[in-house]
Protein backbone atom coordinates (compact mmCIF):
# COMPACT_ATOMS: atom_id res chain seq x y z
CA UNK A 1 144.83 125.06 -81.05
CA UNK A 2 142.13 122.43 -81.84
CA UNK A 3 138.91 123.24 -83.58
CA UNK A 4 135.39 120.89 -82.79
CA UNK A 5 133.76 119.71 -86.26
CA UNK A 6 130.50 121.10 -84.73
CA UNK A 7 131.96 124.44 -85.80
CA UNK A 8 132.01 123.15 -89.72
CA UNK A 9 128.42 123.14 -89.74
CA UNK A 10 127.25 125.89 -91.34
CA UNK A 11 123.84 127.06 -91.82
CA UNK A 12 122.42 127.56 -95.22
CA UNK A 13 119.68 126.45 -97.38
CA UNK A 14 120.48 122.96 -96.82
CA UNK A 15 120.14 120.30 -93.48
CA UNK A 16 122.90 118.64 -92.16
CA UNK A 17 122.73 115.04 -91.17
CA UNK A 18 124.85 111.94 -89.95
CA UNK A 19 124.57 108.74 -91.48
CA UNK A 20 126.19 105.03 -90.78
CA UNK A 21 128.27 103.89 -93.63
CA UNK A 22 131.19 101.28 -94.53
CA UNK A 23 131.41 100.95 -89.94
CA UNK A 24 131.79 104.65 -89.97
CA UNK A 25 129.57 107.66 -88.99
CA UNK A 26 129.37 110.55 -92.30
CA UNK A 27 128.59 114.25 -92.19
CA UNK A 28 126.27 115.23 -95.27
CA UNK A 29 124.54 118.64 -96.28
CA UNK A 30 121.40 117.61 -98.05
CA UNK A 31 119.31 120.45 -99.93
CA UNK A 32 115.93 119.18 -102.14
CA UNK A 33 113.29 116.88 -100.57
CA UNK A 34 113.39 113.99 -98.32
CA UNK A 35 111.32 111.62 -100.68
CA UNK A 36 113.41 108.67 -101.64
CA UNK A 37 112.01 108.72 -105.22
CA UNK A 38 113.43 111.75 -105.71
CA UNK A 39 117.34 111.34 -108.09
CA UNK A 40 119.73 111.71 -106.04
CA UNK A 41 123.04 113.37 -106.50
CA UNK A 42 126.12 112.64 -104.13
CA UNK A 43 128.95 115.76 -104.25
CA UNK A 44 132.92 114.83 -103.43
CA UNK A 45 135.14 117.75 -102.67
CA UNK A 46 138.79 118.05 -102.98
CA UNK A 47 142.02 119.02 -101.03
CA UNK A 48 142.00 120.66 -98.48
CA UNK A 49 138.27 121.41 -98.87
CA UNK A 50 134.99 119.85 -96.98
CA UNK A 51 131.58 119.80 -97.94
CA UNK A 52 131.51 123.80 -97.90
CA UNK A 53 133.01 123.76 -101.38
CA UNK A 54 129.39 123.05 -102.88
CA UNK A 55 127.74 125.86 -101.28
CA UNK A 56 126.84 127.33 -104.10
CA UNK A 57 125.73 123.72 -106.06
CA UNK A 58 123.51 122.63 -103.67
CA UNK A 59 120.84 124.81 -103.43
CA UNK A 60 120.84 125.11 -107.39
CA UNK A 61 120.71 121.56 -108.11
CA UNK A 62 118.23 121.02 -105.22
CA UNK A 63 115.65 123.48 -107.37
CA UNK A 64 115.99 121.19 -110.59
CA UNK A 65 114.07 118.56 -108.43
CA UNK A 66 117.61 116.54 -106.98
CA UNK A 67 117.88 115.27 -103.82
CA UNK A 68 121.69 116.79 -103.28
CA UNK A 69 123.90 115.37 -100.50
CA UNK A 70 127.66 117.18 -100.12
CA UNK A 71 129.68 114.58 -98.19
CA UNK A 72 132.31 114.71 -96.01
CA UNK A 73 134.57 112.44 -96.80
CA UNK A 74 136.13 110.11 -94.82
CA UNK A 75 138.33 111.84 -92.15
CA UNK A 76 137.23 115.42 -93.41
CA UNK A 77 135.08 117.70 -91.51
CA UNK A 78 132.28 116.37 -89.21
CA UNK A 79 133.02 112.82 -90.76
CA UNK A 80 134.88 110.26 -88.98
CA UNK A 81 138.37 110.10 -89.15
CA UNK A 82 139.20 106.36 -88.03
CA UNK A 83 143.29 105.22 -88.42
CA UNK A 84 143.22 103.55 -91.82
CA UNK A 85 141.28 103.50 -95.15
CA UNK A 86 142.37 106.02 -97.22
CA UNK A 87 142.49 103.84 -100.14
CA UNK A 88 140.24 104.94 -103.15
CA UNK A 89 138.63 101.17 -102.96
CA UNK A 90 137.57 101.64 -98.89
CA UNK A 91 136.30 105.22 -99.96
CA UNK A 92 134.17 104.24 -102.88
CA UNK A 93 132.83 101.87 -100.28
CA UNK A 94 132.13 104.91 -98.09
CA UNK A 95 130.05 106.72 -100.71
CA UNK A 96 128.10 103.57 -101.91
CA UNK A 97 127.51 103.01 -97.83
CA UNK A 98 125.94 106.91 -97.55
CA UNK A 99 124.05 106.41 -100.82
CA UNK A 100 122.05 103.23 -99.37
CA UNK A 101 121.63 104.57 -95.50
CA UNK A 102 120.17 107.50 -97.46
CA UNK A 103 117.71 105.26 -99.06
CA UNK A 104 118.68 105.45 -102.45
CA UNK A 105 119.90 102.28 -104.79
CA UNK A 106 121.58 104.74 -107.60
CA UNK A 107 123.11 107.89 -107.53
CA UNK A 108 124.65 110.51 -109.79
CA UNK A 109 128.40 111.19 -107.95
CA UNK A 110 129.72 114.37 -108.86
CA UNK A 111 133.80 114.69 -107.37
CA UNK A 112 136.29 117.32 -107.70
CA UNK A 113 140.14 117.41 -107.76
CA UNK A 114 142.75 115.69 -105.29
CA UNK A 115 140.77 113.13 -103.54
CA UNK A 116 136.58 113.76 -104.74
CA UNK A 117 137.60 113.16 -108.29
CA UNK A 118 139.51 110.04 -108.02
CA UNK A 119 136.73 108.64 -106.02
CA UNK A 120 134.36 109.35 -108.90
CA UNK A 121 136.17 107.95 -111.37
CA UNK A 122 136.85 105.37 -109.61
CA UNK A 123 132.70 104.45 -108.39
CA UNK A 124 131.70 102.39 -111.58
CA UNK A 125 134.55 100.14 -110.74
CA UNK A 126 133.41 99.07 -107.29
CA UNK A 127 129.64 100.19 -107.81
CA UNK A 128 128.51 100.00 -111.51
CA UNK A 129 125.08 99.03 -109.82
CA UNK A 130 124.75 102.34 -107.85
CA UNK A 131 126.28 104.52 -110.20
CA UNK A 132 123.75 106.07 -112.65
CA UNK A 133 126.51 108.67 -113.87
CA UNK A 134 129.67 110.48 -112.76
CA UNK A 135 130.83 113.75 -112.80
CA UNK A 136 134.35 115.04 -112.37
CA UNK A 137 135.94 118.18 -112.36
CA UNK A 138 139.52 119.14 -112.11
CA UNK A 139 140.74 115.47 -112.13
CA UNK A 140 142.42 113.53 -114.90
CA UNK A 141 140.89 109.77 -115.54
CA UNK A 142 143.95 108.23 -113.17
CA UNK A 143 144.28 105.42 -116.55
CA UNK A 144 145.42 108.44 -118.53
CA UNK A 145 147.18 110.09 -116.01
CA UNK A 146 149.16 106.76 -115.09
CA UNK A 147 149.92 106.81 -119.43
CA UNK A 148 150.69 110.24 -120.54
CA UNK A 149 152.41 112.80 -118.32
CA UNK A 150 150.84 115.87 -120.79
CA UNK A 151 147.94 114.95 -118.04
CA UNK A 152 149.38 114.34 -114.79
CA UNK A 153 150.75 117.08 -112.47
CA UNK A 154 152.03 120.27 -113.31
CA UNK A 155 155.76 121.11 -112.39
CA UNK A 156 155.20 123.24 -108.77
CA UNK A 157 152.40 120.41 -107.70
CA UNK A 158 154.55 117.95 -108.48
CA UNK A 159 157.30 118.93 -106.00
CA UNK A 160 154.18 119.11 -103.67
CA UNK A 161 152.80 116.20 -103.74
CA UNK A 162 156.78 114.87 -102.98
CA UNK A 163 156.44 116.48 -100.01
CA UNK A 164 153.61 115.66 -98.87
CA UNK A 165 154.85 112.00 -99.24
CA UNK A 166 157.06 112.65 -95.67
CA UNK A 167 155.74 111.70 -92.57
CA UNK A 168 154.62 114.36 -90.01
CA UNK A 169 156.09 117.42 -91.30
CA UNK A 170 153.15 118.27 -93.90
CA UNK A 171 150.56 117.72 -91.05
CA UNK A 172 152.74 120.35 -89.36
CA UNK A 173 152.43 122.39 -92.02
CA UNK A 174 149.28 122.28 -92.39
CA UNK A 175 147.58 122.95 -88.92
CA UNK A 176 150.53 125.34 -88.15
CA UNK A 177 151.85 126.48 -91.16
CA UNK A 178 150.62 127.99 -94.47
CA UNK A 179 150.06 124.54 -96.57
CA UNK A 180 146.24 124.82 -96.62
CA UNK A 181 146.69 128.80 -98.26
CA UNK A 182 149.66 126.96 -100.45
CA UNK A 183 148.00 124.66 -102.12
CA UNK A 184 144.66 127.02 -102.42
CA UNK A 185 147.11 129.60 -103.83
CA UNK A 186 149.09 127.25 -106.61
CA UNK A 187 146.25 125.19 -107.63
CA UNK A 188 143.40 128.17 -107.76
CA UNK A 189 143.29 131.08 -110.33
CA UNK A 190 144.17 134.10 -109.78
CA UNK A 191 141.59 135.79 -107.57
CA UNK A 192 141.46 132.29 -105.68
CA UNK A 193 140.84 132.17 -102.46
CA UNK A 194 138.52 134.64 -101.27
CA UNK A 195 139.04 135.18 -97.47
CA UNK A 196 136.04 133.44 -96.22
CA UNK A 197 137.10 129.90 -97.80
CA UNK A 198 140.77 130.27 -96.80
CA UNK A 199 139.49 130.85 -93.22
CA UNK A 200 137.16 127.97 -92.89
CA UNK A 201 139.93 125.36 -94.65
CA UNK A 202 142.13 126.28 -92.55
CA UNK A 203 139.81 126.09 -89.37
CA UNK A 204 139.23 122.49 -90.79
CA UNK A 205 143.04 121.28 -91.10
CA UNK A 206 142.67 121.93 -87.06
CA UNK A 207 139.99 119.47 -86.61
CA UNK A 208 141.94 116.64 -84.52
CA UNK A 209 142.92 113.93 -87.21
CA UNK A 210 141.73 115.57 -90.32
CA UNK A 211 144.86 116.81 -91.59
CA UNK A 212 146.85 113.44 -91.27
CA UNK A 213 143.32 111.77 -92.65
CA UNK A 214 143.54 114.44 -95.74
CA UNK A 215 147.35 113.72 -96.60
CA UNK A 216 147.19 109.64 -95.81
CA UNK A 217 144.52 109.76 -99.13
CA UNK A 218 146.88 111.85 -101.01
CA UNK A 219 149.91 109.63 -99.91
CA UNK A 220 147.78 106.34 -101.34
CA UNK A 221 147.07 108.15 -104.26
CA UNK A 222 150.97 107.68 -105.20
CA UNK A 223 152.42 105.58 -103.70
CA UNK A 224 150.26 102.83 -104.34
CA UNK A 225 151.23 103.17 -107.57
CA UNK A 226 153.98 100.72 -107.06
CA UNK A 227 152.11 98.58 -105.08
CA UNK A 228 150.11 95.44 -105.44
CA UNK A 229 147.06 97.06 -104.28
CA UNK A 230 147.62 100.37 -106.65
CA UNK A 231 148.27 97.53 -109.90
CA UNK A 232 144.92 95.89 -108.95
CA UNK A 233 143.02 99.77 -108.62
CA UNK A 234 144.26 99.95 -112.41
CA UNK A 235 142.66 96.80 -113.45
CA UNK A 236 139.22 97.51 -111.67
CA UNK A 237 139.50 101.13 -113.64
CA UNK A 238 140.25 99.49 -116.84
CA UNK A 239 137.35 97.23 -116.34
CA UNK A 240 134.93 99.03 -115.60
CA UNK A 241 131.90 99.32 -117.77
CA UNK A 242 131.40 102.60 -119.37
CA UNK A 243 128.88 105.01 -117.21
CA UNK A 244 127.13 108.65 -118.34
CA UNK A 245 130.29 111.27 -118.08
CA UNK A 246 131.15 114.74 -117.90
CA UNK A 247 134.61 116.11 -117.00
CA UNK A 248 135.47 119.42 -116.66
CA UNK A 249 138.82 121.53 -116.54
CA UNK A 250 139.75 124.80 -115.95
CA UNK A 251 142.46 126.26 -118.16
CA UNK A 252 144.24 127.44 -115.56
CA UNK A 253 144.55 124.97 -113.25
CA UNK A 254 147.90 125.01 -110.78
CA UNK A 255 147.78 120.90 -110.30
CA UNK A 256 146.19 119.33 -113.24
CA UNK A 257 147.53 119.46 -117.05
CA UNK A 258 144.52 117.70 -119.35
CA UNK A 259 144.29 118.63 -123.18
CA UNK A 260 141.76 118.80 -124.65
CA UNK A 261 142.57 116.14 -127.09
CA UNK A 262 143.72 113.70 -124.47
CA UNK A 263 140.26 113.40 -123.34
CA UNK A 264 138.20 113.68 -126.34
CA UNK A 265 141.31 110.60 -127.81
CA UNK A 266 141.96 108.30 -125.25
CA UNK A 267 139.44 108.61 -122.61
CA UNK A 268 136.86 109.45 -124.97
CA UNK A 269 137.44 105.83 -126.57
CA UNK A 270 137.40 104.20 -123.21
CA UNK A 271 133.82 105.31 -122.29
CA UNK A 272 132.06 106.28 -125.34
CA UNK A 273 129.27 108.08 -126.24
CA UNK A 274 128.36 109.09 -123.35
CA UNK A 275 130.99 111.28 -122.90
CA UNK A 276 131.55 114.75 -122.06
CA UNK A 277 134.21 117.17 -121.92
CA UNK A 278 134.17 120.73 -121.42
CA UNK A 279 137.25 122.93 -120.65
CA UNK A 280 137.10 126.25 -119.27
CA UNK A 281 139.42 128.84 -120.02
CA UNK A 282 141.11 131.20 -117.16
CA UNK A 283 139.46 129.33 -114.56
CA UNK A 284 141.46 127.16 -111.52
CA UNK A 285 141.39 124.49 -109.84
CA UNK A 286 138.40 124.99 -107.32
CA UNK A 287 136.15 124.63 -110.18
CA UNK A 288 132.75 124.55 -107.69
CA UNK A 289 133.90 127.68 -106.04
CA UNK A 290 135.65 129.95 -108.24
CA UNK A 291 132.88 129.51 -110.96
CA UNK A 292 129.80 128.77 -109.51
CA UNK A 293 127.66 129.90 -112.09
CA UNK A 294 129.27 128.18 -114.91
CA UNK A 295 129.71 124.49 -112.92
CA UNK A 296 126.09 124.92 -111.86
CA UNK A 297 125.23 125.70 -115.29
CA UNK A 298 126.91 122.72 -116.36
CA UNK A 299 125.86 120.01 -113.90
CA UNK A 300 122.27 121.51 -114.43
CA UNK A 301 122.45 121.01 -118.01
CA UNK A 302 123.92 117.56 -117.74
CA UNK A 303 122.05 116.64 -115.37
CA UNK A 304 118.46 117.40 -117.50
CA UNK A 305 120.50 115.25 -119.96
CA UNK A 306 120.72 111.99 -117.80
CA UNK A 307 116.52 112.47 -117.44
């Protein structure tokens, strides 16, 4: 069974829109107005998610006076899903493409977990001009999680993302398995997910492509770490000049391990005062979804902060 991307796009306060970016085609849910004056703020989700996992941000942000796009990202959802380019660098590209097509010359990028939040992190490394601030929630800085393990995977994701590392059979799993309600399951709290979300992600996985295109970003995410292309992402990161921050973590998060006083030591020094870390306790992974009011709370706040 197959499942058309036209099915993904789900009506809500918000307009959906394709726009030309990086020799691709993008899927984006915009809520706020049109006018290109107007600060803009770009949202990333994670795995296995699509744009749907800001449902509940984008109409909020949108009343604070944002223009508030939720992306699909490359090879997720109604985006395009071409054969390569799964590589952080190509999908910072991506988001800097969208931000421009859109009008804009700066954005505020907002990403979350496996996939949205390295991409954030990662944006004032290949796009210091564009990127007015970052947000990033349930996602490590990849610098610290390369140099301390107290903030890289936990034990059960671990042995999943080793999996995920073989050809074919995860894609199996994942359009005709259970590895879309797996990884919801380990890496959400404990009322996480609610039956509408674990429908629609899995829905999504059946889009033709999109699974492969999901895992192939995941698979970068490690193995380049060996790799002469993964050695030169670290540089970039550890170059990169220090932009407005806030990262958030939920205490209870299956993937992700971050302390507290990892982030307020060594990330903390690495992009100064700008900095922001907030930890909340009992919540998951799916930060944007299984707290809603608190993340929007957050962002909102932050946001008024950047001016």
């Amino acid at each position: 069974m197959t499942v058309d991307s036209a099915a993904l796009l789900l009506e809500g306060p918000w307009r959906h829109h394709f726009v030309p970016a990086n020799g691709s085609r993008f899927h984006v849910a915009v809520a706020g107005p049109d006018d290109r004056d107007a600060p803009l703020v770009v949202l990333l989700h994670g795995l296995p998610e699509l744009w749907w996992a800001w449902r509940h941000q984008l109409p909020a942000l949108a009343e604070g006076g944002h223009r508030v796009v939720a992306m699909d990202l490359r090879g997720t959802g109604g985006s395009d899903k071409p054969p390569s380019g799964y590589d952080v660098p190509t999908l910072t590209r991506d988001v800097a493409g969208v931000v421009r097509s859109l009008g804009c010359d700066r954005a505020v990028v907002v990403g979350h977990g496996v996939g949205g939040g390295d991409v954030a992190w990662a944006m004032p490394a290949y796009h210091p001009e564009l990127t007015r601030g970052v947000a990033v929630l349930s996602s490590p800085h990849p610098l610290t999680r390369r140099a301390d393990p107290r903030s890289g995977l936990r034990a059960r994701a671990t042995r999943r993302m080793a999996e995920i590392q073989v050809p074919y059979l995860p894609e199996r799993a994942m359009t005709r398995g259970d590895l879309v309600a797996r990884l919801l399951r380990e890496w959400g709290g404990p009322r996480w997910p609610d039956p509408a979300a674990l429908a629609l992600y899995r829905r999504a996985a059946l889009v033709p492509f999109a699974a492969h295109s999901a895992l192939e970003q995941v698979r970068w995410l490690y193995r380049s770490g060996v790799r002469a292309d993964g050695r030169r992402h670290a540089i970039a990161l550890r170059d990169a000049p220090a932009v407005p921050t806030l990262q958030v973590h939920g205490g209870s998060d299956g993937c992700y391990s971050v302390s507290r006083a990892m982030a307020d030591g060594s990330v903390a020094r690495r992009l100064g005062a700008h900095y922001r870390f907030e930890m909340l306790s009992g919540a998951g992974h799916y930060l944007p979804e299984e707290e809603p009011d608190r993340i929007t709370a957050l962002l909102r706040d932050w946001l008024r902060e950047l001016g």
